[in-house]
N, C-alpha and C. Protein backbone atom coordinates (compact mmCIF):
# COMPACT_ATOMS: atom_id res chain seq x y z
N UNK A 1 -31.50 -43.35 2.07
CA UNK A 1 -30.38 -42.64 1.49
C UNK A 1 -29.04 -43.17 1.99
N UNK A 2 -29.27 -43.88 3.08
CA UNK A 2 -27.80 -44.37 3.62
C UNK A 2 -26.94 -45.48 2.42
N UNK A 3 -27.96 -46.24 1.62
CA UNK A 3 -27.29 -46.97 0.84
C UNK A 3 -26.68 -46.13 -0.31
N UNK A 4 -27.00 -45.17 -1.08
CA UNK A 4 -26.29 -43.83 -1.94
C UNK A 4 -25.45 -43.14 -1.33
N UNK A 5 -25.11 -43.26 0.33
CA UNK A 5 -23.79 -42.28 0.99
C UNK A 5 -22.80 -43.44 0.95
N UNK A 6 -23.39 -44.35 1.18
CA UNK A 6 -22.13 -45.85 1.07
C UNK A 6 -21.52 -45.33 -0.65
N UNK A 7 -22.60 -45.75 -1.25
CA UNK A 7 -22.20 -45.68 -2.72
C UNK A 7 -21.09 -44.83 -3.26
N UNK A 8 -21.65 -43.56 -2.64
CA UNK A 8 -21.01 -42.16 -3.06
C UNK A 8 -19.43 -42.30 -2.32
N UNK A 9 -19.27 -42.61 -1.02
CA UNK A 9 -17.77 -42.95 -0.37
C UNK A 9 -17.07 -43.95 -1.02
N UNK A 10 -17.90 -45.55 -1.44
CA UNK A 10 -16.67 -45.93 -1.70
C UNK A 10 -16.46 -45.42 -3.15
N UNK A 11 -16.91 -44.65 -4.25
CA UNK A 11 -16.56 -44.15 -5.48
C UNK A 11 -15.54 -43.65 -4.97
N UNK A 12 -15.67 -42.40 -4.37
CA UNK A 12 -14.61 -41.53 -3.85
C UNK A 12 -13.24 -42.29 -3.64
N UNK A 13 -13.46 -43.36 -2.50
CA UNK A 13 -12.25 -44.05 -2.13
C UNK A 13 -11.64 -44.72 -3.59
N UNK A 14 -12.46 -44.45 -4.35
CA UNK A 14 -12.01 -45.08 -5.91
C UNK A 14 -11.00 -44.81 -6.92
N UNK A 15 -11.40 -43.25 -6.95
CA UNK A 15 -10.52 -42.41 -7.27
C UNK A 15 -9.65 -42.37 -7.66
N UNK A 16 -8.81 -42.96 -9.13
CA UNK A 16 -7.66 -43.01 -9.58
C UNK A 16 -7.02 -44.02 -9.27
N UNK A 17 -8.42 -45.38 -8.94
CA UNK A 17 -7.82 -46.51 -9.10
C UNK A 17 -8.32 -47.33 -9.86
N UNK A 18 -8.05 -48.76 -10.74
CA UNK A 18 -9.07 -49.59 -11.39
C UNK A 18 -9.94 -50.02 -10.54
N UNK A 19 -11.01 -50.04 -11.74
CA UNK A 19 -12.32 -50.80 -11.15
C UNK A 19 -12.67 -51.66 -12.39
N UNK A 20 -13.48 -52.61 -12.02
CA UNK A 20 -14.58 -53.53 -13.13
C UNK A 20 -15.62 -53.18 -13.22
N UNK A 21 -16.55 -52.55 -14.10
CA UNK A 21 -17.95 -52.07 -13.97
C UNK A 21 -18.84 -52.93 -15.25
N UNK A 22 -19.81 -53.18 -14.59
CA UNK A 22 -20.53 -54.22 -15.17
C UNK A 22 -21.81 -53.28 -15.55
N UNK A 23 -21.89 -53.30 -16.93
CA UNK A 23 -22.79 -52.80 -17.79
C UNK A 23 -23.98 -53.36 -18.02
N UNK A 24 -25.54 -52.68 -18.88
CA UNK A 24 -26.58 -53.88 -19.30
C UNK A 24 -26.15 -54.20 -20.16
N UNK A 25 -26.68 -55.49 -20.30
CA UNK A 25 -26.15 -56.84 -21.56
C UNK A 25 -25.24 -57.19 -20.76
N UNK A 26 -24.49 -57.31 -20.34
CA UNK A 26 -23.90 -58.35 -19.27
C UNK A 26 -22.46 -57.88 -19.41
N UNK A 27 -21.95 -56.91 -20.23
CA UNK A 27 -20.35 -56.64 -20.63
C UNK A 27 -19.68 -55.96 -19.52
N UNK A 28 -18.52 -56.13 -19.40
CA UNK A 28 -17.48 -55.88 -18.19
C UNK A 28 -16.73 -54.98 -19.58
N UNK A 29 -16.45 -53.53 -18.27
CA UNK A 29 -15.05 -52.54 -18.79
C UNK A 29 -14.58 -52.51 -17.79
N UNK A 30 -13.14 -52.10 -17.78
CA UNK A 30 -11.95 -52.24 -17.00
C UNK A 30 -11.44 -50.92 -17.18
N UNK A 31 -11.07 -50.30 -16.18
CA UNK A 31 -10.41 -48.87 -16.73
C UNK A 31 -9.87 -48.63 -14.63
N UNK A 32 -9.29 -47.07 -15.16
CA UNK A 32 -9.23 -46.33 -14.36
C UNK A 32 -10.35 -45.00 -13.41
N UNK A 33 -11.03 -44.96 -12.54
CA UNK A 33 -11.84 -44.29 -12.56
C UNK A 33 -11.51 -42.77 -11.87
N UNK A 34 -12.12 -42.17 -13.15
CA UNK A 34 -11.78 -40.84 -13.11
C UNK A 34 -12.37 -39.73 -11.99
N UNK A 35 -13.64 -40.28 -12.15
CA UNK A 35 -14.34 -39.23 -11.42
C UNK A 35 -16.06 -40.05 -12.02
N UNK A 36 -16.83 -39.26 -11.15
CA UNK A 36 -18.43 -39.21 -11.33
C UNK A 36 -19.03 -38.27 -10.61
N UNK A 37 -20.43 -38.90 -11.00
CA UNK A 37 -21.15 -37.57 -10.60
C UNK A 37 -22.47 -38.22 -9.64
N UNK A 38 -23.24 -37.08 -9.24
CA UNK A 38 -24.35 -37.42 -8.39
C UNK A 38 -25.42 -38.25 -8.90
N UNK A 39 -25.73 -38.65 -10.43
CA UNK A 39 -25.78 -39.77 -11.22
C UNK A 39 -25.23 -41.22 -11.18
N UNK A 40 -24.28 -40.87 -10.64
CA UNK A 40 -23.20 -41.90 -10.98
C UNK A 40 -23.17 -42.26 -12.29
N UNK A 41 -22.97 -41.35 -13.41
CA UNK A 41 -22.25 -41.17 -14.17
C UNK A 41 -20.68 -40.90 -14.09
N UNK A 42 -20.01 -42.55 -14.69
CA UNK A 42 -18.68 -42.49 -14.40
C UNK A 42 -17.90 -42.62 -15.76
N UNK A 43 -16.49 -41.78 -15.67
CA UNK A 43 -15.52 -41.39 -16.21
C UNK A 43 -14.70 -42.33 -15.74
N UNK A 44 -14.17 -43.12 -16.97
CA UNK A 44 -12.95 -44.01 -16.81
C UNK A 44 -11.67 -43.34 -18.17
N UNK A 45 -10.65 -43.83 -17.90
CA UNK A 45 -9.13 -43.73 -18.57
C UNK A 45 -8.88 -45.21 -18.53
N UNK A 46 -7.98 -45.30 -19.51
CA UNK A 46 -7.36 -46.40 -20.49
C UNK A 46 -8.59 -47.83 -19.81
N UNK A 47 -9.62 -47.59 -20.25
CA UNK A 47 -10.41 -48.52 -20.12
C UNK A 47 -10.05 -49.48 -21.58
N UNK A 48 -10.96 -50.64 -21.12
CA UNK A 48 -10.90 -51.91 -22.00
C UNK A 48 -11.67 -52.40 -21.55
N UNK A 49 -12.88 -53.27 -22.84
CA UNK A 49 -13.75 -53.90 -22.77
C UNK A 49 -13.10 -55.53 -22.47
N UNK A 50 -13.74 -56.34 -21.72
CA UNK A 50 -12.94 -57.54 -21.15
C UNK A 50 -14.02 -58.54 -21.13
N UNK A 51 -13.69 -59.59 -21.96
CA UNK A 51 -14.89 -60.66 -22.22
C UNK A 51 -13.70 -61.91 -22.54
N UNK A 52 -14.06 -62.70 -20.89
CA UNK A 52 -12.72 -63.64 -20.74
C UNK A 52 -11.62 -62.95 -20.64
N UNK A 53 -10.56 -63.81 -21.48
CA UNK A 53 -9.16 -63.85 -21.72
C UNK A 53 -9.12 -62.61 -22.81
N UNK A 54 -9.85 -62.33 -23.50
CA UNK A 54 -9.72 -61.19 -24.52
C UNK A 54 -10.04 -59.75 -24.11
N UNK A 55 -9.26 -59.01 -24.32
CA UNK A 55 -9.46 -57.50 -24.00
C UNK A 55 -9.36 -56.32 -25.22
N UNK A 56 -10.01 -55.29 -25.39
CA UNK A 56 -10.18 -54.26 -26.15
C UNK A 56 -10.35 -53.19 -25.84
N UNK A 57 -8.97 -52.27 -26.31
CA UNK A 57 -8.70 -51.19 -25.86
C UNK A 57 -9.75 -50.09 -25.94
N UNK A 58 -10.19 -49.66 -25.14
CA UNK A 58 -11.33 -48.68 -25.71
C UNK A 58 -10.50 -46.92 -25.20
N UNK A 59 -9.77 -46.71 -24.38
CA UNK A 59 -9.08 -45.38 -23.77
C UNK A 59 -10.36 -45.03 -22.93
N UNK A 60 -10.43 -43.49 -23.19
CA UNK A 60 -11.43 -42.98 -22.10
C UNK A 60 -12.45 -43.16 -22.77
N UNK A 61 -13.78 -43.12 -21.78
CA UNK A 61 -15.19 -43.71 -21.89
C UNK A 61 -15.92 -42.69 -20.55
N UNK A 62 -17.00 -42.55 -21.25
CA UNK A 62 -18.30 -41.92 -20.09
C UNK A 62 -19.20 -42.88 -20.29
N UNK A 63 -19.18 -43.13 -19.16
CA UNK A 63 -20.15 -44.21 -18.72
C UNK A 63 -21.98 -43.85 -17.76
N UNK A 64 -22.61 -43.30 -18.66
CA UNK A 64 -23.99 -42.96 -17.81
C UNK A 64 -24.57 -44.19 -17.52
N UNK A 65 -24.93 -43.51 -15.65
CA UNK A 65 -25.17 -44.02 -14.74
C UNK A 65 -26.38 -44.98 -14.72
N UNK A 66 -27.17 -44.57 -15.93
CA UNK A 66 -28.26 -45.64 -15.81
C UNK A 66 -27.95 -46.72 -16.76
N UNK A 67 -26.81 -47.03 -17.13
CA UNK A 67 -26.58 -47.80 -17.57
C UNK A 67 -25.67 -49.06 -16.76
N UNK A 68 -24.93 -48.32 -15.93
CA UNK A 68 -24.10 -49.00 -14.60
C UNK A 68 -24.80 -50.32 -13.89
N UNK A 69 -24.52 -51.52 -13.87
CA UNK A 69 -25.11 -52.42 -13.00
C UNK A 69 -24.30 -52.53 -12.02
N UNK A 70 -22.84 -52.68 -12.45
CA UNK A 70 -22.11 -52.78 -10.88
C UNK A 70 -20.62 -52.08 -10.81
N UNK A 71 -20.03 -51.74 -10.13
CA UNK A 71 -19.10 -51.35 -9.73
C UNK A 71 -17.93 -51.96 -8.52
N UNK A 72 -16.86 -52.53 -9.26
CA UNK A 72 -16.08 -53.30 -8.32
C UNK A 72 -14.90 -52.92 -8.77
N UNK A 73 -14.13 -53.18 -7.07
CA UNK A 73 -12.51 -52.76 -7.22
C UNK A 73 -11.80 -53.83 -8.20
N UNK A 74 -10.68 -53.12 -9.35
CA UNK A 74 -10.41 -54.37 -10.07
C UNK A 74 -9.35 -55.24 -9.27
């Protein structure tokens, strides 16, 4: 469980800042992260889908957790 208390802190430390979260199929969104849950089901704001140099506005997005591959500060 120690690797899910890491998990769970740095979300927290996340909190109303961008992140890059890497989805299955290989796609990167970009947003603000709102909040999640004990899932890690995450809530982003003014997200955008980002493939390269091209970006697409998507706004807010719920992002369930079993879909999440990674999570990084943007």
């Amino acid at each position: 469980m120690a690797g899910q208390d890491l998990t769970i802190r740095l979300l927290r430390n996340s909190i109303n800042k961008p992140v890059i979260v890497k989805v299955k199929g290989g796609k990167l969104i970009r947003g603000v992260l709102v909040g999640y849950d004990s899932h890690l089901n995450l809530l982003l704001k003014d997200a955008e889908w980002v493939d390269g140099e091209e970006h697409e506005e998507i706004g807010s997005i719920l992002l369930r957790g079993d879909n999440v591959v990674l999570i990084s500060p943007s």
